[in-house]
N, C-alpha and C. Protein backbone atom coordinates (compact mmCIF):
# COMPACT_ATOMS: atom_id res chain seq x y z
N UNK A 1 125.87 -33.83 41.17
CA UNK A 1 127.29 -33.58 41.08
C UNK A 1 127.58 -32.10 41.34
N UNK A 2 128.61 -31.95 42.23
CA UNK A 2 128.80 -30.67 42.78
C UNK A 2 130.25 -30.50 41.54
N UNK A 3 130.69 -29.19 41.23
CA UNK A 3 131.97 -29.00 40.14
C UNK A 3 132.42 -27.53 40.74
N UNK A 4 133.93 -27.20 40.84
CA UNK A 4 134.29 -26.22 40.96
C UNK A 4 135.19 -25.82 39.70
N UNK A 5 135.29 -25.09 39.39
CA UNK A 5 136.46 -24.58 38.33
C UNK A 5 136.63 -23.27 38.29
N UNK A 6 138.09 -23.53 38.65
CA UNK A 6 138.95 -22.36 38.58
C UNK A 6 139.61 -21.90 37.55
N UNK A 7 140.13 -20.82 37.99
CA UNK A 7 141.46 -19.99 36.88
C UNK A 7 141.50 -18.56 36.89
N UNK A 8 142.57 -18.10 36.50
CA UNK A 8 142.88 -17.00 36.32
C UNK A 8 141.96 -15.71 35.60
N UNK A 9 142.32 -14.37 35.40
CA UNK A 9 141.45 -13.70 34.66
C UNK A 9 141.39 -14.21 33.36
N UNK A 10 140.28 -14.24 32.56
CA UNK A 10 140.50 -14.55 30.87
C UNK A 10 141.00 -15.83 31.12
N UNK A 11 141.11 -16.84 31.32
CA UNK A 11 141.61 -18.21 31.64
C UNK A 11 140.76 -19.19 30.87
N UNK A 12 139.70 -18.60 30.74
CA UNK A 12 138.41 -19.30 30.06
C UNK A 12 137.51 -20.34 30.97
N UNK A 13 137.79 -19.99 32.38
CA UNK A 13 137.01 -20.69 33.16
C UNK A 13 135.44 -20.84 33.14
N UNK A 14 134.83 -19.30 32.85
CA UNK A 14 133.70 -19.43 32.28
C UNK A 14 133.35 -20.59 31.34
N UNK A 15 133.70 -20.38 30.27
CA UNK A 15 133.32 -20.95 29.01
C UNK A 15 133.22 -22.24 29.25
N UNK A 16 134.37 -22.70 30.32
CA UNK A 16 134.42 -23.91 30.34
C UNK A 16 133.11 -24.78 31.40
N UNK A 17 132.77 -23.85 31.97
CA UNK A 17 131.51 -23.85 33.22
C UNK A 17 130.38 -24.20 32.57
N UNK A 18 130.01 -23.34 31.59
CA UNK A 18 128.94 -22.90 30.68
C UNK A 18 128.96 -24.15 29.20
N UNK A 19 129.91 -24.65 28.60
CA UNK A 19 130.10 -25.73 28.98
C UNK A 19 129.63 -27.14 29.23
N UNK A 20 129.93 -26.99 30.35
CA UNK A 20 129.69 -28.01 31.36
C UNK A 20 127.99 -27.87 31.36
N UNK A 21 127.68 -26.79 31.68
CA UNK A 21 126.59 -26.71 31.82
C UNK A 21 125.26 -27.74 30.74
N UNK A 22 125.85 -26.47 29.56
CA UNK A 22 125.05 -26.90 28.09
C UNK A 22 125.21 -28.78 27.96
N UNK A 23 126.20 -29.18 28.37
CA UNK A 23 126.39 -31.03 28.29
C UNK A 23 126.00 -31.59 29.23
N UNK A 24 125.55 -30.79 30.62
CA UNK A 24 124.12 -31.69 31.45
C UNK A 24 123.09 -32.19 30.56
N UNK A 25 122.34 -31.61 29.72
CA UNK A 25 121.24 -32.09 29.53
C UNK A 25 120.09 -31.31 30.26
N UNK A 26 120.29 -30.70 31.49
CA UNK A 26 119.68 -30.25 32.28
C UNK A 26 119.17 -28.82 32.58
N UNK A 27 117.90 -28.58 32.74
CA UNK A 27 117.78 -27.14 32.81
C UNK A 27 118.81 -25.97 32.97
N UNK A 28 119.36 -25.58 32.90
CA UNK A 28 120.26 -24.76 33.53
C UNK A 28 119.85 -23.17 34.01
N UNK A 29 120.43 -23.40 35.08
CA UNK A 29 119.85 -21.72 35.84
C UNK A 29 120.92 -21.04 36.45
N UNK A 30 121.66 -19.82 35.95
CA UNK A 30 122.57 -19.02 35.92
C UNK A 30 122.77 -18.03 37.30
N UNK A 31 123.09 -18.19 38.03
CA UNK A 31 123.54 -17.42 39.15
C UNK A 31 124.59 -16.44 38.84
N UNK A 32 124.39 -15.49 39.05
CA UNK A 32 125.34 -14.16 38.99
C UNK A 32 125.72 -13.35 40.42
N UNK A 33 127.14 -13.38 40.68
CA UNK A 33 126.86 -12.86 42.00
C UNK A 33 127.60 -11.13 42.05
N UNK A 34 127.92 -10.93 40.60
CA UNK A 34 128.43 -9.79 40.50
C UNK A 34 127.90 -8.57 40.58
N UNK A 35 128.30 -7.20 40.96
CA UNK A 35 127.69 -6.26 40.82
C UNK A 35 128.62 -5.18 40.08
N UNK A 36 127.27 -4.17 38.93
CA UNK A 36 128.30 -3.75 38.39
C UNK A 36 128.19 -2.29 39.19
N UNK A 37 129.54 -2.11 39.30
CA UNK A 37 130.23 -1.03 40.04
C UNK A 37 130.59 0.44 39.24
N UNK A 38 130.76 0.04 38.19
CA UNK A 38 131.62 0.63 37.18
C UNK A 38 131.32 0.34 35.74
N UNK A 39 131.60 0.93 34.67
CA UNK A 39 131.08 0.76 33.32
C UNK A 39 132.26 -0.53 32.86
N UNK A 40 133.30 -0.47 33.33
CA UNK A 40 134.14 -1.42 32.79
C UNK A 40 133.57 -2.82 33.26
N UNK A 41 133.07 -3.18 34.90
CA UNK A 41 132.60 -4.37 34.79
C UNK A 41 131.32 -4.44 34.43
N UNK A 42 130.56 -3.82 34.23
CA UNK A 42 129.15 -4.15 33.24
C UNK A 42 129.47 -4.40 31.93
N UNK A 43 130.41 -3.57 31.13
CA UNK A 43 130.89 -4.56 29.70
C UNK A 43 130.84 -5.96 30.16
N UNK A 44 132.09 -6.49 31.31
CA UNK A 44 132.00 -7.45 31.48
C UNK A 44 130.88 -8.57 31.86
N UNK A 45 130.10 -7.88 32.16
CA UNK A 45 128.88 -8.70 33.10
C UNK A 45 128.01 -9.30 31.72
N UNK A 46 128.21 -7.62 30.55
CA UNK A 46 127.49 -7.78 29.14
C UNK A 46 128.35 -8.94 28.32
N UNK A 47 128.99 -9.05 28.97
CA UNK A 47 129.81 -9.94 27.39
C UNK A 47 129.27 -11.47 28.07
N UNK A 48 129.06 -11.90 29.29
CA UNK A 48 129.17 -12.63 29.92
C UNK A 48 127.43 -12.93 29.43
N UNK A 49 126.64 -12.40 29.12
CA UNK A 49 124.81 -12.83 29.04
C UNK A 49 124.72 -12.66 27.58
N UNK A 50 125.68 -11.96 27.19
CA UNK A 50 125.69 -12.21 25.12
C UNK A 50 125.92 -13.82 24.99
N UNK A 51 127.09 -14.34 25.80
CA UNK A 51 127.06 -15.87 25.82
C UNK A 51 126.25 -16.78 26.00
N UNK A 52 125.20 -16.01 26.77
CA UNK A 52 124.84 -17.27 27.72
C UNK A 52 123.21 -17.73 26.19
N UNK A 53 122.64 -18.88 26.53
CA UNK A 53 121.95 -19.04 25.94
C UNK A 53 120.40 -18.87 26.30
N UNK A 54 119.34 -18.17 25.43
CA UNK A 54 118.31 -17.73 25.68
C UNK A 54 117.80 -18.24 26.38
N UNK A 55 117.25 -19.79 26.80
CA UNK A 55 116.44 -20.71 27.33
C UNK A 55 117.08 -20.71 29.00
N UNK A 56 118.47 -20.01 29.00
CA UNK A 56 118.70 -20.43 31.14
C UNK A 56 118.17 -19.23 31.46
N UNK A 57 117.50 -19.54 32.96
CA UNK A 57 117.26 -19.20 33.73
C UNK A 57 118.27 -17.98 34.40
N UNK A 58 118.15 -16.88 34.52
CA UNK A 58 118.92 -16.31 35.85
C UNK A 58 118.48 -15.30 36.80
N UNK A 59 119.53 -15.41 37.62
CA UNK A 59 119.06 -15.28 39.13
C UNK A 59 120.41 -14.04 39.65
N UNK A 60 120.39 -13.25 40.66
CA UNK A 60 121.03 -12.55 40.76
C UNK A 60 121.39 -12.49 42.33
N UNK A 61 122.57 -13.13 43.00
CA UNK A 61 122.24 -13.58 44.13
C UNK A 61 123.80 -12.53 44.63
N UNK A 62 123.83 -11.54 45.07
CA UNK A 62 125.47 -10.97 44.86
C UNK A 62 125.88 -11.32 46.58
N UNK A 63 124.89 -11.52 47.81
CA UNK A 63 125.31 -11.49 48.77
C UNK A 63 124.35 -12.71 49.24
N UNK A 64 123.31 -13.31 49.19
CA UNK A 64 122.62 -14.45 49.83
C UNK A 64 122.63 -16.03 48.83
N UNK A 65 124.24 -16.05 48.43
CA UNK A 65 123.88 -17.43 47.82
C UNK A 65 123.97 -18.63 48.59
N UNK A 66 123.72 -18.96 49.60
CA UNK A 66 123.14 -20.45 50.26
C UNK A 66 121.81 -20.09 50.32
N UNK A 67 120.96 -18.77 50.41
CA UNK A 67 119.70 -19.11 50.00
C UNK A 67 119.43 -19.47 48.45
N UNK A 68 120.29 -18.64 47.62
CA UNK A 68 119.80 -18.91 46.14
C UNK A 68 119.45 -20.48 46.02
N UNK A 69 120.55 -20.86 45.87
CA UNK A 69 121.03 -22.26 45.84
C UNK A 69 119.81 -23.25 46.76
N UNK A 70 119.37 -22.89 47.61
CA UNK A 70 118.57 -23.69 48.47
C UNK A 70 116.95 -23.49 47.95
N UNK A 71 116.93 -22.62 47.74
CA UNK A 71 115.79 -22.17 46.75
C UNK A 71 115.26 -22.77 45.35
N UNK A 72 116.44 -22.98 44.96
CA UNK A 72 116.53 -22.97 43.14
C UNK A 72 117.12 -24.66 42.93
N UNK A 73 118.07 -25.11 43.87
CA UNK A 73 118.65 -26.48 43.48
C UNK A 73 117.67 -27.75 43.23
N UNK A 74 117.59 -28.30 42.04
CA UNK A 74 117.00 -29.60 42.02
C UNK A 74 117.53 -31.11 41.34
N UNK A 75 116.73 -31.64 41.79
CA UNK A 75 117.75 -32.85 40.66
C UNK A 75 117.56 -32.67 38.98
N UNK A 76 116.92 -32.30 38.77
CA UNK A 76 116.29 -31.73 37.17
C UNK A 76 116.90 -30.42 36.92
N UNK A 77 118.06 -29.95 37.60
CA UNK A 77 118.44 -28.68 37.22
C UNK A 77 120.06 -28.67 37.34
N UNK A 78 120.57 -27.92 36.95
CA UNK A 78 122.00 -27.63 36.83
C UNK A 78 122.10 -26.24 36.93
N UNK A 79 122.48 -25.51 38.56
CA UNK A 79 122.76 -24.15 39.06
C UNK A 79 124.27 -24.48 38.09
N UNK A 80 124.80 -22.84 37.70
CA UNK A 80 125.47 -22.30 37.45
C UNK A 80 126.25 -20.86 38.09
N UNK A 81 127.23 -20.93 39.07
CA UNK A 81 127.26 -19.71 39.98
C UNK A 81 128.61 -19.29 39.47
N UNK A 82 128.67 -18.17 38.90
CA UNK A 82 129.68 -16.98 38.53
C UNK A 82 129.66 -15.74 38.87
N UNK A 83 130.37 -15.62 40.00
CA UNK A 83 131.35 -16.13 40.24
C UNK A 83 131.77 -16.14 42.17
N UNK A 84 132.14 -17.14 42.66
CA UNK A 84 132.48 -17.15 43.83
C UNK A 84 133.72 -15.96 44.23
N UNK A 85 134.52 -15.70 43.55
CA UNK A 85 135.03 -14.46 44.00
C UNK A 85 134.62 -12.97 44.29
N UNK A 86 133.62 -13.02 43.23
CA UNK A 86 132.87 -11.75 43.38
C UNK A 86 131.57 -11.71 44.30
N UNK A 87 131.62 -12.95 44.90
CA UNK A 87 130.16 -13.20 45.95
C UNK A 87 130.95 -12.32 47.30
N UNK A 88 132.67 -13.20 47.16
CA UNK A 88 133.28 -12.99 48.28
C UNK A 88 133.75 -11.43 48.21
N UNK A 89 134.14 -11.04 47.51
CA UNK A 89 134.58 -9.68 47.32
C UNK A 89 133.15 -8.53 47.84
N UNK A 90 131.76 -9.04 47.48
CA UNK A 90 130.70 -7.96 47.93
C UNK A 90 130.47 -8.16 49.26
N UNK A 91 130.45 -9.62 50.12
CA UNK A 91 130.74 -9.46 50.97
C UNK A 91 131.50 -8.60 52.26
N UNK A 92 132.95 -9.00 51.62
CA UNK A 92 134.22 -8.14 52.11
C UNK A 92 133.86 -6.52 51.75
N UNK A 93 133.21 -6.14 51.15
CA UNK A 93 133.65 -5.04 50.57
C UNK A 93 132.19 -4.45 51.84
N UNK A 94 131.17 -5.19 51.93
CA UNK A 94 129.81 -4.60 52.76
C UNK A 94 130.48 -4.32 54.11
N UNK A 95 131.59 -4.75 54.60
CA UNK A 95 132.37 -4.64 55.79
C UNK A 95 131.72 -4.67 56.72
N UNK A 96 130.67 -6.01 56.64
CA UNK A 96 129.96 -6.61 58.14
C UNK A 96 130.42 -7.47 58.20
N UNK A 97 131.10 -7.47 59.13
CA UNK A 97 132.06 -9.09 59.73
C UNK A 97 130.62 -10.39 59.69
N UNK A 98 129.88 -9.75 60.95
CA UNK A 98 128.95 -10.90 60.74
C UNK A 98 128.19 -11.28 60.04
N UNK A 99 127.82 -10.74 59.09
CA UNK A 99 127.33 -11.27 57.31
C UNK A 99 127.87 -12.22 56.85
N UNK A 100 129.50 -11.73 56.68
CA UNK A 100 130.17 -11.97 56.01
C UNK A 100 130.50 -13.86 56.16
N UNK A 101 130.83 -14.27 57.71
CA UNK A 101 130.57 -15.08 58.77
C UNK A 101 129.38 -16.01 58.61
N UNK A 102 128.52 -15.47 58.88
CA UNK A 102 126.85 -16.20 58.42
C UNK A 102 127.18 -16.37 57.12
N UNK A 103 127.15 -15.84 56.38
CA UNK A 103 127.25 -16.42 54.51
C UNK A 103 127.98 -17.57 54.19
N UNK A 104 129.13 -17.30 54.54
CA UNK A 104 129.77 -18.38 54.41
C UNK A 104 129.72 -19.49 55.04
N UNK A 105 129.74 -19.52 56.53
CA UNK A 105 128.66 -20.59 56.62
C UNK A 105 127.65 -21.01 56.18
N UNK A 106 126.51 -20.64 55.79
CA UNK A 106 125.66 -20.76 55.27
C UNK A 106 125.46 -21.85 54.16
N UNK A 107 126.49 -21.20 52.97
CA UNK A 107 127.21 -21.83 51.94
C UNK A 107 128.21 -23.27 51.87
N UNK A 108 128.66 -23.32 52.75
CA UNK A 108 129.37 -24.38 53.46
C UNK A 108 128.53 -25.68 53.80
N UNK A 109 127.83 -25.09 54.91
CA UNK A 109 126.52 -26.06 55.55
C UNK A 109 126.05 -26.47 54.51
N UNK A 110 124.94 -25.39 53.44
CA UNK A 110 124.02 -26.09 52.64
C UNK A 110 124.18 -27.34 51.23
N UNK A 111 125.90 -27.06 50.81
CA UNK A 111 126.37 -27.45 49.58
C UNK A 111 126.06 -28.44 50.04
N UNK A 112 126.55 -29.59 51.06
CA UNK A 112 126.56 -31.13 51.12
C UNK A 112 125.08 -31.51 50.76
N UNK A 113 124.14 -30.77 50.94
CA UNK A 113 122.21 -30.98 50.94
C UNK A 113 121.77 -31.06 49.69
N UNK A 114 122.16 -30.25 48.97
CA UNK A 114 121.41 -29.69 47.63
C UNK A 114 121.49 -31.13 46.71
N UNK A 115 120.61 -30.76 45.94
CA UNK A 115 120.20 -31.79 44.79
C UNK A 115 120.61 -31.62 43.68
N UNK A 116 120.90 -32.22 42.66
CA UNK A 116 120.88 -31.59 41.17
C UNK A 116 122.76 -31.13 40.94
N UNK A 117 122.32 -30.44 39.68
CA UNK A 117 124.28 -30.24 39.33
C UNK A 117 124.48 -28.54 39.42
N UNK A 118 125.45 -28.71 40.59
CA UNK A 118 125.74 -27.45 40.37
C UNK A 118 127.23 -26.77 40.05
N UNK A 119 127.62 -26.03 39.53
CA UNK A 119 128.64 -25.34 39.17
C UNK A 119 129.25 -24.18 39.35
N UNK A 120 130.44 -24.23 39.85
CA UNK A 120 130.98 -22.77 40.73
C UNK A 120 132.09 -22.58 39.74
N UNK A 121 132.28 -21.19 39.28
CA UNK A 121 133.35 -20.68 38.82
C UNK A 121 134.05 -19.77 39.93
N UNK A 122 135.27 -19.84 39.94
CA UNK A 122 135.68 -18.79 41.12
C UNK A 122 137.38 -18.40 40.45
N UNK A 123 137.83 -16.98 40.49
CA UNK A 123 138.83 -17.04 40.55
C UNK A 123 140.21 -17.41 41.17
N UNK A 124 140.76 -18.02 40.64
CA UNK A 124 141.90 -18.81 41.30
C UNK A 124 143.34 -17.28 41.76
N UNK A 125 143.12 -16.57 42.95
CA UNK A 125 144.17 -15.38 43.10
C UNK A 125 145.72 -15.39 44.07
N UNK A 126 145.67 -16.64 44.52
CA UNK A 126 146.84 -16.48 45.34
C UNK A 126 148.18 -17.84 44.71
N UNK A 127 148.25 -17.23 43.23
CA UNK A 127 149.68 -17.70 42.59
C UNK A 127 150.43 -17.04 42.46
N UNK A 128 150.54 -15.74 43.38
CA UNK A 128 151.72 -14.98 42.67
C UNK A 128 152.06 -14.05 43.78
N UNK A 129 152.38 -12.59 43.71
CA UNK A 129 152.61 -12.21 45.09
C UNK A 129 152.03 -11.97 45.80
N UNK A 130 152.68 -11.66 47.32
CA UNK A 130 151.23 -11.34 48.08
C UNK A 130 151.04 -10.05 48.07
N UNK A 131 149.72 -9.56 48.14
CA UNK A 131 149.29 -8.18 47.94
C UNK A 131 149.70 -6.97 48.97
N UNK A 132 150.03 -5.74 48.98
CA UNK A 132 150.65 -4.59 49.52
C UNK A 132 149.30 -4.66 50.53
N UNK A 133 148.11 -4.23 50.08
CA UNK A 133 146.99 -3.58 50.49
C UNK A 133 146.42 -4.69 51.57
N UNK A 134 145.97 -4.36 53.15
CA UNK A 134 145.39 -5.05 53.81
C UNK A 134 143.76 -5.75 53.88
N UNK A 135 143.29 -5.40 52.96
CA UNK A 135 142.05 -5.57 52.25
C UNK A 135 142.35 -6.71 51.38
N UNK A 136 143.40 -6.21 50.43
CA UNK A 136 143.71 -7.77 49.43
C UNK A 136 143.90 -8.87 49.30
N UNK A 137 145.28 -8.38 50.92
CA UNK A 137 145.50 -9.88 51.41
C UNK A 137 144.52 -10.40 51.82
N UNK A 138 143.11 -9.91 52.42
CA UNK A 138 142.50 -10.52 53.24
C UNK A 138 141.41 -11.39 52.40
N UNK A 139 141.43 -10.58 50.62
CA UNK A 139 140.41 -11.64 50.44
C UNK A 139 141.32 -12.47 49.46
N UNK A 140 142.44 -12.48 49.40
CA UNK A 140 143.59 -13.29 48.58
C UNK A 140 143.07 -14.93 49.68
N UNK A 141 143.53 -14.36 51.29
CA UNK A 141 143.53 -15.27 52.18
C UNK A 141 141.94 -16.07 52.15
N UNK A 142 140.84 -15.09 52.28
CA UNK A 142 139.60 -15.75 52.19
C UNK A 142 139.29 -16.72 51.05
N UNK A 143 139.77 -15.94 49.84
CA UNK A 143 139.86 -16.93 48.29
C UNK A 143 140.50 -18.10 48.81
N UNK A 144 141.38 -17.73 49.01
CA UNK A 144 142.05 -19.31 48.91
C UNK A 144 141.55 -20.27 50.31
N UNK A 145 140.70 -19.82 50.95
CA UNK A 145 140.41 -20.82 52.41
C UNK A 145 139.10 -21.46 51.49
N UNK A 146 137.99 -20.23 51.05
CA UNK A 146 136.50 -20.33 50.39
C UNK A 146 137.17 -21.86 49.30
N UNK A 147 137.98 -21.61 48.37
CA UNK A 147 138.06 -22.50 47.15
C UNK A 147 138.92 -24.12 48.04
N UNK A 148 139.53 -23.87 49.17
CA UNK A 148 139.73 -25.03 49.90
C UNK A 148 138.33 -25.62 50.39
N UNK A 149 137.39 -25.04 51.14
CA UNK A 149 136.28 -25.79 51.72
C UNK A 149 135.23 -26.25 50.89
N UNK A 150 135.29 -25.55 49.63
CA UNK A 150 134.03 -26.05 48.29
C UNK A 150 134.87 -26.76 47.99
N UNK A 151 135.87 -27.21 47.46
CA UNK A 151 136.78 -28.04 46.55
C UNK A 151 136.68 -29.69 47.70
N UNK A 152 136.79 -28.86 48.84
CA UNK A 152 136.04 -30.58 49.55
C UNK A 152 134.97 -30.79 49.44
N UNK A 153 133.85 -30.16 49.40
CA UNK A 153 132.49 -30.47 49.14
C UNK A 153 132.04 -31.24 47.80
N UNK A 154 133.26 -30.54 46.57
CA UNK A 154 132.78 -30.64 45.78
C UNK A 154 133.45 -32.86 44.85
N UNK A 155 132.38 -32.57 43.86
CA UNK A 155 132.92 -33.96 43.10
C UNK A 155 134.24 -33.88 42.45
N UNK A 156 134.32 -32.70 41.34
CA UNK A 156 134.99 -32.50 40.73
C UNK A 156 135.68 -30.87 40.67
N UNK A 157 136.90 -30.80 40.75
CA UNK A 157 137.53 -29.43 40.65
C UNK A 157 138.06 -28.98 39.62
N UNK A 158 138.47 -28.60 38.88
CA UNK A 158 139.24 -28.29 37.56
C UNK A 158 139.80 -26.76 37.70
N UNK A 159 141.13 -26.76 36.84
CA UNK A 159 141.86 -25.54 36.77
C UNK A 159 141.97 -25.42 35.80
N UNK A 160 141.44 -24.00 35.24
CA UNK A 160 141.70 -23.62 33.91
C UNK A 160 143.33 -22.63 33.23
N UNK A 161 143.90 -23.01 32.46
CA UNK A 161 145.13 -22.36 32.22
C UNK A 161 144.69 -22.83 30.48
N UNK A 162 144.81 -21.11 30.20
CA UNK A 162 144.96 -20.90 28.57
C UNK A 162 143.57 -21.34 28.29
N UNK A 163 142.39 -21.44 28.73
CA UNK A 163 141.50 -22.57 28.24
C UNK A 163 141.39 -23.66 28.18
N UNK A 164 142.50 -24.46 28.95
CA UNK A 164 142.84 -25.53 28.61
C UNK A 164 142.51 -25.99 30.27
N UNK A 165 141.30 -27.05 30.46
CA UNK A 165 141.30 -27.52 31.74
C UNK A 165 141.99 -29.17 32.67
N UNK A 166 142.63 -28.64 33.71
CA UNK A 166 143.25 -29.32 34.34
C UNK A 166 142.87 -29.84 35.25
N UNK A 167 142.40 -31.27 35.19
CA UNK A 167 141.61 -31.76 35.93
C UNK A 167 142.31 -32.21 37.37
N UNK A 168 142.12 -31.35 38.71
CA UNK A 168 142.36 -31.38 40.08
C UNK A 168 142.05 -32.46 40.75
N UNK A 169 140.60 -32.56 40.49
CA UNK A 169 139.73 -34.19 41.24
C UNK A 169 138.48 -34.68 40.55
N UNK A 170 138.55 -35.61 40.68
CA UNK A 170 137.35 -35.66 40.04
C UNK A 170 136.71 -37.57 40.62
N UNK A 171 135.68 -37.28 41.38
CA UNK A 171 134.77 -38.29 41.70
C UNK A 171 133.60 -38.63 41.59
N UNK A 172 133.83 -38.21 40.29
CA UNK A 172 131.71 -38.51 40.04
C UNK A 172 132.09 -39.71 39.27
């Protein structure tokens, strides 16, 4: 079973991932695609592995996750990837078009293959205005194309608001 879930900042999309996770039953192995930049998102990155529980696995994939994933996916396992925005944002931000291009393909291609349960958290960013900065819009626009082409791949989608999840699709 493939799962996407979205939401806002603080939305509790995590929690709700993690979660999901802990009620597989299944190994679970933690993908991180963040990098910390700054002391403010390493708090965050820290608050985020104070949660997590001793026994998962993690992996640190900030720019090659269709290899992670192809590497690591099994039927005896349950990937956990937090967060698809920030995969897309290091991308965008490495400002190689053709990386950027290959990755996502990459990611695209491999999801339908993989084995086992995996789980994407991604921020949900284009509810509100559109951004001044030509950079923003562009990954406002990429967010919202990236969370259209996994959300077909995937079984189940969910939107998180308040903590409270809103179930989008769901075909498992």
């Amino acid at each position: 079973m493939k799962q996407l879930i979205l939401g806002g900042v603080r939305s509790g999309k995590s929690q709700l991932a993690e979660q999901a996770a802990k009620d597989s039953g299944l190994a679970v192995t933690y993908i991180a695609t963040a990098l910390s930049a700054d002391a403010e998102m390493q708090q965050r990155i820290d608050k985020h592995c104070q949660r997590r529980p001793d026994d998962w696995a993690v992996l640190e994939a900030p720019y090659a996750l269709a290899a992670c994933l192809q590497q690591h996916a099994a039927s005896e396992c349950c990937l956990l990837v937090d967060c698809l925005t920030s995969w897309l944002t290091n991308l965008l931000c490495a400002d190689d078009e053709q990386q950027f291009e290959q990755e996502l393909s990459a990611l695209l291609d491999v999801l339908p293959t993989l084995p086992g349960q995996i789980i994407f958290v991604s921020n949900e960013t284009s509810m509100g205005v559109v951004p001044m900065g030509e950079l923003t819009r562009r990954f406002c626009d990429e967010a919202g194309l990236l969370h259209q082409a996994i959300a077909q791949r995937c079984d189940k989608v969910v939107l998180s608001i308040a903590g409270l999840p809103q179930i989008l699709k769901d075909e498992s």
